[in-house]
Structures are given as structure tokens and as C-alpha cells.
Protein backbone atom coordinates (compact mmCIF):
# COMPACT_ATOMS: atom_id res chain seq x y z
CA UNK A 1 219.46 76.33 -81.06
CA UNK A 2 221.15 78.93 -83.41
CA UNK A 3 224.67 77.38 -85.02
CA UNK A 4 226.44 78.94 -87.81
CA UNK A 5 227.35 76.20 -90.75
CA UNK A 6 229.88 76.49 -93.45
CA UNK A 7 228.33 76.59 -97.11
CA UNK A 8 230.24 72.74 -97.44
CA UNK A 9 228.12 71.58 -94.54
CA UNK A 10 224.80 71.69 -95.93
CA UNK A 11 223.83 68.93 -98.87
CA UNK A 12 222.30 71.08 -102.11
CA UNK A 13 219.21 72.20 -100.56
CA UNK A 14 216.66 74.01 -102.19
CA UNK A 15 216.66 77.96 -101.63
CA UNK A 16 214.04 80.42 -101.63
CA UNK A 17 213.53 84.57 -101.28
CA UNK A 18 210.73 85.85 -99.20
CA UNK A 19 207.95 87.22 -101.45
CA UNK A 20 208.53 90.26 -99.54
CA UNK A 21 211.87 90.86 -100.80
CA UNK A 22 212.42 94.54 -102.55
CA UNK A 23 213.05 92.97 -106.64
CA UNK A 24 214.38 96.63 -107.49
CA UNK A 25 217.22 96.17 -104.41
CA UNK A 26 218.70 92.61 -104.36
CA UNK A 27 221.34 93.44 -102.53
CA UNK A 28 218.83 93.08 -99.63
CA UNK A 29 217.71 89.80 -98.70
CA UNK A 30 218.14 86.51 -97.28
CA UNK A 31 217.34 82.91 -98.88
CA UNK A 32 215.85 80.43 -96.65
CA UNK A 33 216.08 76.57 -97.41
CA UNK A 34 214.22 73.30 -95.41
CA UNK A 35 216.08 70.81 -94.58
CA UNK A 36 215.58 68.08 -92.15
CA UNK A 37 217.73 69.22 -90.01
CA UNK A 38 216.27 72.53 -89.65
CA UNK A 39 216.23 75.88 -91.47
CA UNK A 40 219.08 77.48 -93.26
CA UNK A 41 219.52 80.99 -93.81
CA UNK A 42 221.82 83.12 -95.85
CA UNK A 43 222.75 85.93 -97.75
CA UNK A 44 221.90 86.51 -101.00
CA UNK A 45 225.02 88.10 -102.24
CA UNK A 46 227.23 85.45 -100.73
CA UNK A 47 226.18 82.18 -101.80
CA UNK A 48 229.08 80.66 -100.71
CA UNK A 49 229.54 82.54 -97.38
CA UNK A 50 228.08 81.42 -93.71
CA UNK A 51 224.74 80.37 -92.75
CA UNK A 52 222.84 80.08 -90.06
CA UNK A 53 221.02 76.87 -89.04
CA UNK A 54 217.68 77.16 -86.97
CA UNK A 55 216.05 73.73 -84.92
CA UNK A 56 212.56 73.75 -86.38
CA UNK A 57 211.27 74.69 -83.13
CA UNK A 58 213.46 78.18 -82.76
CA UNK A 59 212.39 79.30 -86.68
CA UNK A 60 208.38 78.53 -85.85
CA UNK A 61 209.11 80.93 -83.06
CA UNK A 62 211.01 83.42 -85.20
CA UNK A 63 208.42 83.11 -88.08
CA UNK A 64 205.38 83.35 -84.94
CA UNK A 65 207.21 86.66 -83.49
CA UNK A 66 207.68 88.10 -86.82
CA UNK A 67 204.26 87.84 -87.83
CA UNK A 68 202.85 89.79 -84.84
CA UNK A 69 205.34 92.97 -85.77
């Protein structure tokens, strides 16, 4: 299940950058955050803006998928 949350929605979670993220470009990447409701993703110029909210079981297939490429 995929749902897009407001930035009020989500209690202060803690938000991280891939270690893959370009340092010289940071107009380029996403934060992810754990929660117990799932994963949270979101842009990292709009900290305020939409996220997206994954079930735990649709990001392990995401983060399984992306592994493989």
C-alpha cells in the first residue's frame, strides 16, 4: 500500500539521506524515515511538502528490487 501523507500527519520522525546521495548536488535526493507505521519518503528540498508512506512489506520489496538493478 502506497498513500501520500501531509507533512502534519507524520509525528517528528527521524530522517535520513541514502549514503548514495551525490553531496556536490543536493538538490537530488530523497530522505527516508522509520516509523511504525511504515516508511516515509520525501524530498529533500521540500521539507514541508508531501510524502509518501510505504507498508513495511511494499518498501522490503522496493529496497529487494532495487538491489538487483
Amino acid at each position: 500500500m502506497i498513500r501520500k501523507v501531509s507533512a502534519g500527519d507524520a509525528p517528528a520522525l527521524e530522517w535520513f539521506k541514502s549514503s548514495y546521495s551525490d553531496s556536490s548536488n543536493s538538490s537530488e535526493c530523497v530522505e527516508v524515515a522509520a516509523a511504525p507505521d511504515g516508511i516515509h519518503v520525501r524530498d529533500s528540498k521540500n521539507l514541508l511538502g508531501p510524502r509518501l508512506a510505504f507498508a513495511p512489506a511494499a518498501w522490503a520489496g522496493f529496497v529487494s528490487y532495487a538491489s538487483e538493478e
